[in-house]
Structure formats: C-alpha cells, structure tokens
PDB file of N, CA and C in Angstrom:
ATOM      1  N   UNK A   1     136.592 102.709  83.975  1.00  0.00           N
ATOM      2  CA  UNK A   1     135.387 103.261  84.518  1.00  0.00           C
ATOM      3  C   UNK A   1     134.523 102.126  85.066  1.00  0.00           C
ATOM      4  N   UNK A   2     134.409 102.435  86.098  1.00  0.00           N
ATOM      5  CA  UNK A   2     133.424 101.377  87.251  1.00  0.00           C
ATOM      6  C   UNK A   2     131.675 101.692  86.733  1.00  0.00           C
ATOM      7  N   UNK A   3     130.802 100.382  86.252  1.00  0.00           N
ATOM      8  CA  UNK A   3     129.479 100.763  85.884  1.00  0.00           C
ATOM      9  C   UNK A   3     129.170 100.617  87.680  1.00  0.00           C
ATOM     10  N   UNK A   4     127.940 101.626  87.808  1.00  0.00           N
ATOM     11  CA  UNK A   4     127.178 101.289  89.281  1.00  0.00           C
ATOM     12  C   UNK A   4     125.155 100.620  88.940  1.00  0.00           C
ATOM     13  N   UNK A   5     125.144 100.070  89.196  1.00  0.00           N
ATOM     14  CA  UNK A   5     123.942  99.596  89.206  1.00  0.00           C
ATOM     15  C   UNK A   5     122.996 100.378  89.809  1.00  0.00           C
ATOM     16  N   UNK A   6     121.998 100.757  89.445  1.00  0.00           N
ATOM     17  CA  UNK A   6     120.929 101.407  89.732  1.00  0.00           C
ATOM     18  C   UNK A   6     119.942 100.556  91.060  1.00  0.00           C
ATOM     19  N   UNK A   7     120.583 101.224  92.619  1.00  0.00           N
ATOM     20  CA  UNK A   7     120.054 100.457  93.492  1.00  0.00           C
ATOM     21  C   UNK A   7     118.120  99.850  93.579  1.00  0.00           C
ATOM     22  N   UNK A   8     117.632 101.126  92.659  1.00  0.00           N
ATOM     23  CA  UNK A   8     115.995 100.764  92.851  1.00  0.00           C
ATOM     24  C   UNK A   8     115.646  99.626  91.465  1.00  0.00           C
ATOM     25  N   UNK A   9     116.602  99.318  90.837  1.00  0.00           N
ATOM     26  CA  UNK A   9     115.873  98.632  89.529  1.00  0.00           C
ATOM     27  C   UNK A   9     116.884  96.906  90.308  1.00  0.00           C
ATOM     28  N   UNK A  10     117.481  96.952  91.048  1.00  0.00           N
ATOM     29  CA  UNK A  10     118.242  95.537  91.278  1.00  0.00           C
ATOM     30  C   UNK A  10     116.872  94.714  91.794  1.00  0.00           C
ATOM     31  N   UNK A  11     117.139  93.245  91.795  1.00  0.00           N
ATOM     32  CA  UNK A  11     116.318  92.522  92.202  1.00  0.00           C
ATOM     33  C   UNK A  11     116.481  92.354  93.648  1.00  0.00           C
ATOM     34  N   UNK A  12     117.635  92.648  94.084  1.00  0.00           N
ATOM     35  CA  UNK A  12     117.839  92.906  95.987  1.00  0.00           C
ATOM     36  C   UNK A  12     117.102  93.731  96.636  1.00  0.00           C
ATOM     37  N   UNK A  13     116.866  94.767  95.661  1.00  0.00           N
ATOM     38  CA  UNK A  13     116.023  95.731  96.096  1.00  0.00           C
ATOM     39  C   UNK A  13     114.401  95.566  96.046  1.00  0.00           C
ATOM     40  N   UNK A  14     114.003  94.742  94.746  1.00  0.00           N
ATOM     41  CA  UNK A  14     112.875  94.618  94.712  1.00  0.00           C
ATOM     42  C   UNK A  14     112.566  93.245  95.495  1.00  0.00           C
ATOM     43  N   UNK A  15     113.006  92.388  95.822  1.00  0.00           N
ATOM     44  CA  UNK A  15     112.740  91.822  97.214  1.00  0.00           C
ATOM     45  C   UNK A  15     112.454  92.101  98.111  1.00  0.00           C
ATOM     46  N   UNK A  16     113.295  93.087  98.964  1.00  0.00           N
ATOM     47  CA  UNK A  16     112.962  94.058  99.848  1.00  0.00           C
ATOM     48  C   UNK A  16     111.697  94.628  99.767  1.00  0.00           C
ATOM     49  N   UNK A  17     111.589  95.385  98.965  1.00  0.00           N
ATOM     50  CA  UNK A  17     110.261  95.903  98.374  1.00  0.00           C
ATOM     51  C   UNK A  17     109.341  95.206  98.478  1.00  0.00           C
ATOM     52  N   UNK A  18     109.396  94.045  98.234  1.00  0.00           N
ATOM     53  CA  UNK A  18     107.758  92.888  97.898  1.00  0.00           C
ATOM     54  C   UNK A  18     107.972  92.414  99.622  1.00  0.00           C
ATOM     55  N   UNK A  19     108.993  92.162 100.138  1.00  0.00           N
ATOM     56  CA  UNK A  19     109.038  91.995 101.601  1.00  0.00           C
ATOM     57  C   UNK A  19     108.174  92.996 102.551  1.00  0.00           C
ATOM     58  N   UNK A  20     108.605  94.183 102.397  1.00  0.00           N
ATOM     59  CA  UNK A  20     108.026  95.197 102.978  1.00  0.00           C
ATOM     60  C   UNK A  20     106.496  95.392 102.972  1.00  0.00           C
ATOM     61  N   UNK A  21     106.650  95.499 101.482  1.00  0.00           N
ATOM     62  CA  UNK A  21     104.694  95.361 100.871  1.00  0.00           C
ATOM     63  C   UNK A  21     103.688  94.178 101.519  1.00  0.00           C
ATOM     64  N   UNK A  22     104.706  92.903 102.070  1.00  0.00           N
ATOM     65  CA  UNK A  22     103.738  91.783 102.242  1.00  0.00           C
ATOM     66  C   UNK A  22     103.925  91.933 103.812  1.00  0.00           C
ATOM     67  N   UNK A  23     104.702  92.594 104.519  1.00  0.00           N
ATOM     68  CA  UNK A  23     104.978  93.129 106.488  1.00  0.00           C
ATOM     69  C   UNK A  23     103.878  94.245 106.486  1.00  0.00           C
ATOM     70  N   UNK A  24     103.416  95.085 105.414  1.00  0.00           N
ATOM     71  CA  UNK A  24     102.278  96.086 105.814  1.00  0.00           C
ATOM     72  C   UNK A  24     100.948  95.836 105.562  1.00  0.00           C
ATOM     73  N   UNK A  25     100.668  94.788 104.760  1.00  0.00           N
ATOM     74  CA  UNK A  25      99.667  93.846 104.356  1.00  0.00           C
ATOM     75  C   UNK A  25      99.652  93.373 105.563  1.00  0.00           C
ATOM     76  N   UNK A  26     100.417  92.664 106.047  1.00  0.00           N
ATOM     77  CA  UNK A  26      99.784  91.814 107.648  1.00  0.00           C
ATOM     78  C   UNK A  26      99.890  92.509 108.412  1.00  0.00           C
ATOM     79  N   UNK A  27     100.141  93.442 108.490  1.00  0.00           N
ATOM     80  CA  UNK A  27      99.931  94.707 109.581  1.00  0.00           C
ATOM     81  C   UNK A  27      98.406  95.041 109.484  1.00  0.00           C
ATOM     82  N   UNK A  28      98.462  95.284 108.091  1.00  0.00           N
ATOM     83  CA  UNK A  28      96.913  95.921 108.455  1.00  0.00           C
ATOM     84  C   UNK A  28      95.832  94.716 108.577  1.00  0.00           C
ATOM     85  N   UNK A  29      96.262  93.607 108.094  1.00  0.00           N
ATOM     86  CA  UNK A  29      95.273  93.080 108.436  1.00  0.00           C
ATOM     87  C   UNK A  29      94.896  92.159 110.030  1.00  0.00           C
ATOM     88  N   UNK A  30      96.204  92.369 110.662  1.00  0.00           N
ATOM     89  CA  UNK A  30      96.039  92.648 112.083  1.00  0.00           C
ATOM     90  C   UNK A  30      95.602  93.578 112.753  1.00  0.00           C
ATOM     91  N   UNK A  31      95.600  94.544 112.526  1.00  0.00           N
ATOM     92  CA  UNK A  31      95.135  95.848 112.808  1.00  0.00           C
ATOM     93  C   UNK A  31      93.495  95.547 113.132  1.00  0.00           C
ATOM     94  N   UNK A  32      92.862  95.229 111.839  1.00  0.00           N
ATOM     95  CA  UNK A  32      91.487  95.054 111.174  1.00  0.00           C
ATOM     96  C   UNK A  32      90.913  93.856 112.132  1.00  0.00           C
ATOM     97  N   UNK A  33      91.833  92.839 112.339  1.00  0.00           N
ATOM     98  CA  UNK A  33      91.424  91.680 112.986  1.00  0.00           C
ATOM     99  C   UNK A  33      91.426  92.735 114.779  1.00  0.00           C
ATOM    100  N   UNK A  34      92.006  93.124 115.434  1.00  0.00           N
ATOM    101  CA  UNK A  34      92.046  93.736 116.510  1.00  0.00           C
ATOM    102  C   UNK A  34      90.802  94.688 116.754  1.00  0.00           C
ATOM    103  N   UNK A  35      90.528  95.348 115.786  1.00  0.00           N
ATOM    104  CA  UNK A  35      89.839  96.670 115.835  1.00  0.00           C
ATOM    105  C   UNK A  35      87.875  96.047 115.732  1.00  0.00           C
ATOM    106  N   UNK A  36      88.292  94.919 114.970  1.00  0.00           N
ATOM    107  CA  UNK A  36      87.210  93.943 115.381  1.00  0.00           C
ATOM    108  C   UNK A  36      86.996  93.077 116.846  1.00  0.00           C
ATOM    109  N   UNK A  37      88.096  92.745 117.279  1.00  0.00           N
ATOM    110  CA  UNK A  37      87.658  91.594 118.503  1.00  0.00           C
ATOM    111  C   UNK A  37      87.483  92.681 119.739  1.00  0.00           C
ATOM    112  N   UNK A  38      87.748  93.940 119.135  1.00  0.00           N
ATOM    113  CA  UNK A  38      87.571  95.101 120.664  1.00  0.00           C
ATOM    114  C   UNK A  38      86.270  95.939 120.051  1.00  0.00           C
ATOM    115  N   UNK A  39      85.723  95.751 118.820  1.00  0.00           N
ATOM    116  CA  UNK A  39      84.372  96.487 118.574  1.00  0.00           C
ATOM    117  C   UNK A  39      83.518  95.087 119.386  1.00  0.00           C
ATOM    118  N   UNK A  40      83.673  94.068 119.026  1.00  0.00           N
ATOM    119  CA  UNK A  40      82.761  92.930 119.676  1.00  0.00           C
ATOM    120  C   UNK A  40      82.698  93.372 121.244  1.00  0.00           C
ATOM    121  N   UNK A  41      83.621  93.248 121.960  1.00  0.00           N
ATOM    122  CA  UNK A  41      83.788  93.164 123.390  1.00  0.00           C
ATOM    123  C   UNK A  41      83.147  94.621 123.773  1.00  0.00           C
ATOM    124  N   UNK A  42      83.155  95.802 122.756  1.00  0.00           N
ATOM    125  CA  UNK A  42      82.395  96.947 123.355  1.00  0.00           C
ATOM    126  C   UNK A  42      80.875  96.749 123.150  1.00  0.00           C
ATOM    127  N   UNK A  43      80.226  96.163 122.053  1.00  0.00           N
ATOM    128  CA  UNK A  43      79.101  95.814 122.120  1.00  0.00           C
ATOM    129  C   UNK A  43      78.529  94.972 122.694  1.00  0.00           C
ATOM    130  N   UNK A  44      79.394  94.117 123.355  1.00  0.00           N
ATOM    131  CA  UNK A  44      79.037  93.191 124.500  1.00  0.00           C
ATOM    132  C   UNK A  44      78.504  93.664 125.875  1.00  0.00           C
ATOM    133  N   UNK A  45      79.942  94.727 125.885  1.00  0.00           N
ATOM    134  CA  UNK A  45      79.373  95.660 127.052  1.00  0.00           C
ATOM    135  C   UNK A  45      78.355  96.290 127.370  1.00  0.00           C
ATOM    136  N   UNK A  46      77.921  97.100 126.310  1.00  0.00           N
ATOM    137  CA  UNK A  46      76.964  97.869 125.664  1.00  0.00           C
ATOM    138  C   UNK A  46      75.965  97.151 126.298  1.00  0.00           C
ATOM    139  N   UNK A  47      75.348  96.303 125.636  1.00  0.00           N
ATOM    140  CA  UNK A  47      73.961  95.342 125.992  1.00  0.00           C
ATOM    141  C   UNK A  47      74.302  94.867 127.392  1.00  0.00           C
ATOM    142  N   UNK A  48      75.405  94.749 127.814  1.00  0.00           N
ATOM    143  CA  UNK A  48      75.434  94.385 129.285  1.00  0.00           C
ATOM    144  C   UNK A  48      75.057  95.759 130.344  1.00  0.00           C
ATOM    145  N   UNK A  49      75.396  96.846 129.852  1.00  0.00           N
ATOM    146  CA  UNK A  49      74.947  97.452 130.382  1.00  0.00           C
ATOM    147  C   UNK A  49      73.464  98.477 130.190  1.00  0.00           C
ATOM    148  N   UNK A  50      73.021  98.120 128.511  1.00  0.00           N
ATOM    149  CA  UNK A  50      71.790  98.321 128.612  1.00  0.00           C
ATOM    150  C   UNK A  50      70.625  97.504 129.648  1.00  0.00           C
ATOM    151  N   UNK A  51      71.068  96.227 129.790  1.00  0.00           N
ATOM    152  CA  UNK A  51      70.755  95.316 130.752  1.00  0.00           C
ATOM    153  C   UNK A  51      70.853  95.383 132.103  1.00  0.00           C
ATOM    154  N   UNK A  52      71.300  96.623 132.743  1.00  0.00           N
ATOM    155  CA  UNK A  52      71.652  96.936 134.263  1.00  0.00           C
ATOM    156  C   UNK A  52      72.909  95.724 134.443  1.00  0.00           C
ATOM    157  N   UNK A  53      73.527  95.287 133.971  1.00  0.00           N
ATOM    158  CA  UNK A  53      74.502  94.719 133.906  1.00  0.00           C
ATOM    159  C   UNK A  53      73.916  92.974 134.679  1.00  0.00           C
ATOM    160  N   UNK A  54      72.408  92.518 134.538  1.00  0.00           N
ATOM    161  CA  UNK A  54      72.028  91.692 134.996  1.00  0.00           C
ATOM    162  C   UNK A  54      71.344  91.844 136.302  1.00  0.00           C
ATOM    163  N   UNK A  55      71.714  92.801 136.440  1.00  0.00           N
ATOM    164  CA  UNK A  55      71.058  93.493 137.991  1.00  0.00           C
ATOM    165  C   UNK A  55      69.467  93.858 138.092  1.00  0.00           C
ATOM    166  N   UNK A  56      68.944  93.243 138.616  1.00  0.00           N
ATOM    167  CA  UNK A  56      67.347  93.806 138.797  1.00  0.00           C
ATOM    168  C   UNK A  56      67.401  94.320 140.037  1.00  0.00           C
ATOM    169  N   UNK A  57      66.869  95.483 140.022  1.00  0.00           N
ATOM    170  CA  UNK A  57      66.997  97.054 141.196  1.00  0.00           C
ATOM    171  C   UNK A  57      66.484  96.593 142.503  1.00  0.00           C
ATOM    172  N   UNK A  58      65.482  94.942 142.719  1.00  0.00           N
ATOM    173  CA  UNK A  58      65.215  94.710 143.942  1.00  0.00           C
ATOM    174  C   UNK A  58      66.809  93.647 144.395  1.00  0.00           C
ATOM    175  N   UNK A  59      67.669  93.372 143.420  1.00  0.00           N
ATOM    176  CA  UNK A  59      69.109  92.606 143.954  1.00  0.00           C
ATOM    177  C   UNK A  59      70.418  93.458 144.082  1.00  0.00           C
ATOM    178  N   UNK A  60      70.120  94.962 143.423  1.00  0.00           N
ATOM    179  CA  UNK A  60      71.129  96.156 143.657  1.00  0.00           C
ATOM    180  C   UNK A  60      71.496  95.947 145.091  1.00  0.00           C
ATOM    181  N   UNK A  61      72.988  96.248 145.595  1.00  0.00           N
ATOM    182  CA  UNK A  61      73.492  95.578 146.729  1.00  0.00           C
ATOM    183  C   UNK A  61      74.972  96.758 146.483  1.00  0.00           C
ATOM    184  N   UNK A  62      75.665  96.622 147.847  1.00  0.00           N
ATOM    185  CA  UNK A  62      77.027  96.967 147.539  1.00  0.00           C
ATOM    186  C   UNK A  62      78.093  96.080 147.309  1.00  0.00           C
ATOM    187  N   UNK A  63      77.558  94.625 147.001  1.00  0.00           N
ATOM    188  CA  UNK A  63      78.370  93.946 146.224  1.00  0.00           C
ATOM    189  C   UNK A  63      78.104  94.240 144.688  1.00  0.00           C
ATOM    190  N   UNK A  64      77.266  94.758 144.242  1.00  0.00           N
ATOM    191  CA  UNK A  64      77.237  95.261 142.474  1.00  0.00           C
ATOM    192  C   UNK A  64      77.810  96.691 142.940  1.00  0.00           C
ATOM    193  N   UNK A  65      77.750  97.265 143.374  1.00  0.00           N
ATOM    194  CA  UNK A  65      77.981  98.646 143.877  1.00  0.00           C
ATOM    195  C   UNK A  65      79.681  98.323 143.199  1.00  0.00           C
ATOM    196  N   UNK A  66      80.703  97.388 144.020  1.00  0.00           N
ATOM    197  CA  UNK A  66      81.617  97.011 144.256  1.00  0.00           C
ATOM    198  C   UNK A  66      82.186  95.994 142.792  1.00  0.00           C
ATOM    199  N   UNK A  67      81.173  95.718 142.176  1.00  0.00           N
ATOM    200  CA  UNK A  67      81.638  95.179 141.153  1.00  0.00           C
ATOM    201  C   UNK A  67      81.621  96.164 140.134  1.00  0.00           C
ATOM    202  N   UNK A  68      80.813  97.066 140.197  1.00  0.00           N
ATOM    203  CA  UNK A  68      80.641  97.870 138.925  1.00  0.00           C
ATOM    204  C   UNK A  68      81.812  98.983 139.351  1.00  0.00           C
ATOM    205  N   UNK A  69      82.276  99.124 140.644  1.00  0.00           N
ATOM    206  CA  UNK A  69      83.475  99.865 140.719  1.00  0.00           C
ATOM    207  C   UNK A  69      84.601  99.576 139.825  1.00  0.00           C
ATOM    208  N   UNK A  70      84.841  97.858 140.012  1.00  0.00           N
ATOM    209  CA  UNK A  70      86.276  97.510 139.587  1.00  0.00           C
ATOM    210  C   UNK A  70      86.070  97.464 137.983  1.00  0.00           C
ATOM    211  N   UNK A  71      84.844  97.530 137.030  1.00  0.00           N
ATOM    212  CA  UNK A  71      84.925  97.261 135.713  1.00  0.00           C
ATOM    213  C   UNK A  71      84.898  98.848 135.324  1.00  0.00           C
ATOM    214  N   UNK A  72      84.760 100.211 136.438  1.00  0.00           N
ATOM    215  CA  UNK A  72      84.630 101.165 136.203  1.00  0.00           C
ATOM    216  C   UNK A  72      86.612 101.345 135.868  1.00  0.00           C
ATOM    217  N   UNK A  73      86.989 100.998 136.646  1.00  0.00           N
ATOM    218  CA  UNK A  73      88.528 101.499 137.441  1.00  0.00           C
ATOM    219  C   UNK A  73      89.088 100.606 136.085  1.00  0.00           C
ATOM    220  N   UNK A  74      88.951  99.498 135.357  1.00  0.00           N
ATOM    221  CA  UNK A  74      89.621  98.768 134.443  1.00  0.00           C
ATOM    222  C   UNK A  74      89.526  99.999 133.146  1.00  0.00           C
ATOM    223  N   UNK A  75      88.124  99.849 133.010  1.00  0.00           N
ATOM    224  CA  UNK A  75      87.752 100.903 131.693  1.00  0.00           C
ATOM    225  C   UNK A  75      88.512 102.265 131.749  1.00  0.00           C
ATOM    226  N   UNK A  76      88.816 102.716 133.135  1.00  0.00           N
ATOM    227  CA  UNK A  76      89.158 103.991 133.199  1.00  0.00           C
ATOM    228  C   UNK A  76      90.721 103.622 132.815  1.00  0.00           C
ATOM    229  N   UNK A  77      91.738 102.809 132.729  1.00  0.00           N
ATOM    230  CA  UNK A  77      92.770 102.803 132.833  1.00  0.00           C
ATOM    231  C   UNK A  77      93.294 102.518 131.259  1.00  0.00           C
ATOM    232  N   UNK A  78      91.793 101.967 130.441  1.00  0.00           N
ATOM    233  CA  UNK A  78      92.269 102.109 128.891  1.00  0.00           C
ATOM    234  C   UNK A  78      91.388 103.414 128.152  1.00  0.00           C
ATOM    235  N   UNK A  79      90.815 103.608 128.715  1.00  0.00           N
ATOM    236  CA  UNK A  79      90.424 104.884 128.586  1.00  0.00           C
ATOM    237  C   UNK A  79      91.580 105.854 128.575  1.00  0.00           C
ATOM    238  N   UNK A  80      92.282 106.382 129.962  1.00  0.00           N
ATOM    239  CA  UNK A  80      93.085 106.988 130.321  1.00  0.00           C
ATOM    240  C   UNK A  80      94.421 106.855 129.066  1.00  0.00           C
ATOM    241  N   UNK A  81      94.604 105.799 128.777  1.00  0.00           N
ATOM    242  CA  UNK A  81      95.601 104.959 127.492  1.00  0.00           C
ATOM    243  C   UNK A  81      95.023 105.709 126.230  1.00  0.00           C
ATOM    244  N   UNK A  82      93.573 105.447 125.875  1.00  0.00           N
ATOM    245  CA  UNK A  82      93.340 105.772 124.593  1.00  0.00           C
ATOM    246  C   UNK A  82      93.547 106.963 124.396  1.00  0.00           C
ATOM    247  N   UNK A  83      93.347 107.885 125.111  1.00  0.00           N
ATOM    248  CA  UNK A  83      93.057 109.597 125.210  1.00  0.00           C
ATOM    249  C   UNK A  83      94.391 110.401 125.730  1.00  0.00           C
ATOM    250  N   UNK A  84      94.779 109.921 126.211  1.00  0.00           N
ATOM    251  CA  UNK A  84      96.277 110.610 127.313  1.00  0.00           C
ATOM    252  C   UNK A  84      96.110 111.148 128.156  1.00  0.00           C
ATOM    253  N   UNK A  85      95.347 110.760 129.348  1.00  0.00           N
ATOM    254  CA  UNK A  85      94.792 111.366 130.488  1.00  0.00           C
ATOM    255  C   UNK A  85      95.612 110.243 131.456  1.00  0.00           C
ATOM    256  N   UNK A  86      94.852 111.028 132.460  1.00  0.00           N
ATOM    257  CA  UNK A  86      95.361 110.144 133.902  1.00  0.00           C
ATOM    258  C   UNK A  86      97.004 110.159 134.597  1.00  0.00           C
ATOM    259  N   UNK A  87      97.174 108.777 134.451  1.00  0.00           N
ATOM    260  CA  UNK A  87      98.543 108.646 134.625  1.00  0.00           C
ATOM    261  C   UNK A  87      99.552 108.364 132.875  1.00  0.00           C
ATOM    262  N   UNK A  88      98.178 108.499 132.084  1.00  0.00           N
ATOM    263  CA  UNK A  88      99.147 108.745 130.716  1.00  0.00           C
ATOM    264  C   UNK A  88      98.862 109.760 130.280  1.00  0.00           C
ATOM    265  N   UNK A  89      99.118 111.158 130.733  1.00  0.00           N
ATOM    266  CA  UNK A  89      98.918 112.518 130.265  1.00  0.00           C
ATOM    267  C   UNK A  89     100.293 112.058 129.638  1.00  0.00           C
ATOM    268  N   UNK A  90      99.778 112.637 128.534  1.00  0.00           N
ATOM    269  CA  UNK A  90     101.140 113.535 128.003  1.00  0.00           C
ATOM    270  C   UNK A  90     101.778 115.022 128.316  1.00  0.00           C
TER     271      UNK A  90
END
C-alpha cells in the first residue's frame, strides 16, 4: 500500500501559498500606490480648472479655446476606458 501525502499540509505547497500571499500583498499595494498618483493628478486638475485653467477672460483666445479642446479629447478617451463608452463600449 502506497501512503499519499496530503497535498495542502506539504511544505511545497505551503511555499506556494506564502508565495502567492506575498504576489497579492504587492498587488495591492500597487494598486494603492496608483490609485494615489491618479487621485493627485485629479486634484491638480481640479484647482487648475477652478483657476480657469490660468486663463484670465481678457487673454481667452482660440488658442485656449484649442488647448482646452485637446485636454478635453485626452480626458474623454480615459473616461471612455473607465466607463465603457465610446470606442470602448462594450
């Protein structure tokens, strides 16, 4: 009679295990690090655009016209990403 080892109590297994546990640990704490450097960059925005984006209404021009297009058309394309719209409907 052949003994079989109990695959969840081996130490091959619990390697694996502590492997896995320490790949979802740096997951999340990449995650956390990300979800921070893109809350910064939205509150950046934020005040940039509570600020008329630097624009005082006697220098409004269709070169801001033209700039605030292309940061419109960027936003819209992770926008479109975050939500599933656009050209990323699902």
């Amino acid at each position: 009679m052949t003994t079989r080892l109990n695959p969840i109590t081996t130490p091959r297994f619990e390697a694996r295990a502590e492997k896995a546990r320490r790949n979802k640990e740096a997951a999340l704490a990449a995650f956390i690090g990300k979800k921070a450097e893109i809350d910064e960059m939205l509150a950046r925005l934020q005040a940039l655009s509570d600020d008329h984006f630097n624009c005082h209404p006697d220098e409004a021009g269709w070169a801001m016209v033209g700039t605030l297009e292309h940061y419109a058309s960027l936003l819209k394309r992770i926008t479109d990403s975050a939500f599933g719209e656009g050209e990323h409907a699902r």
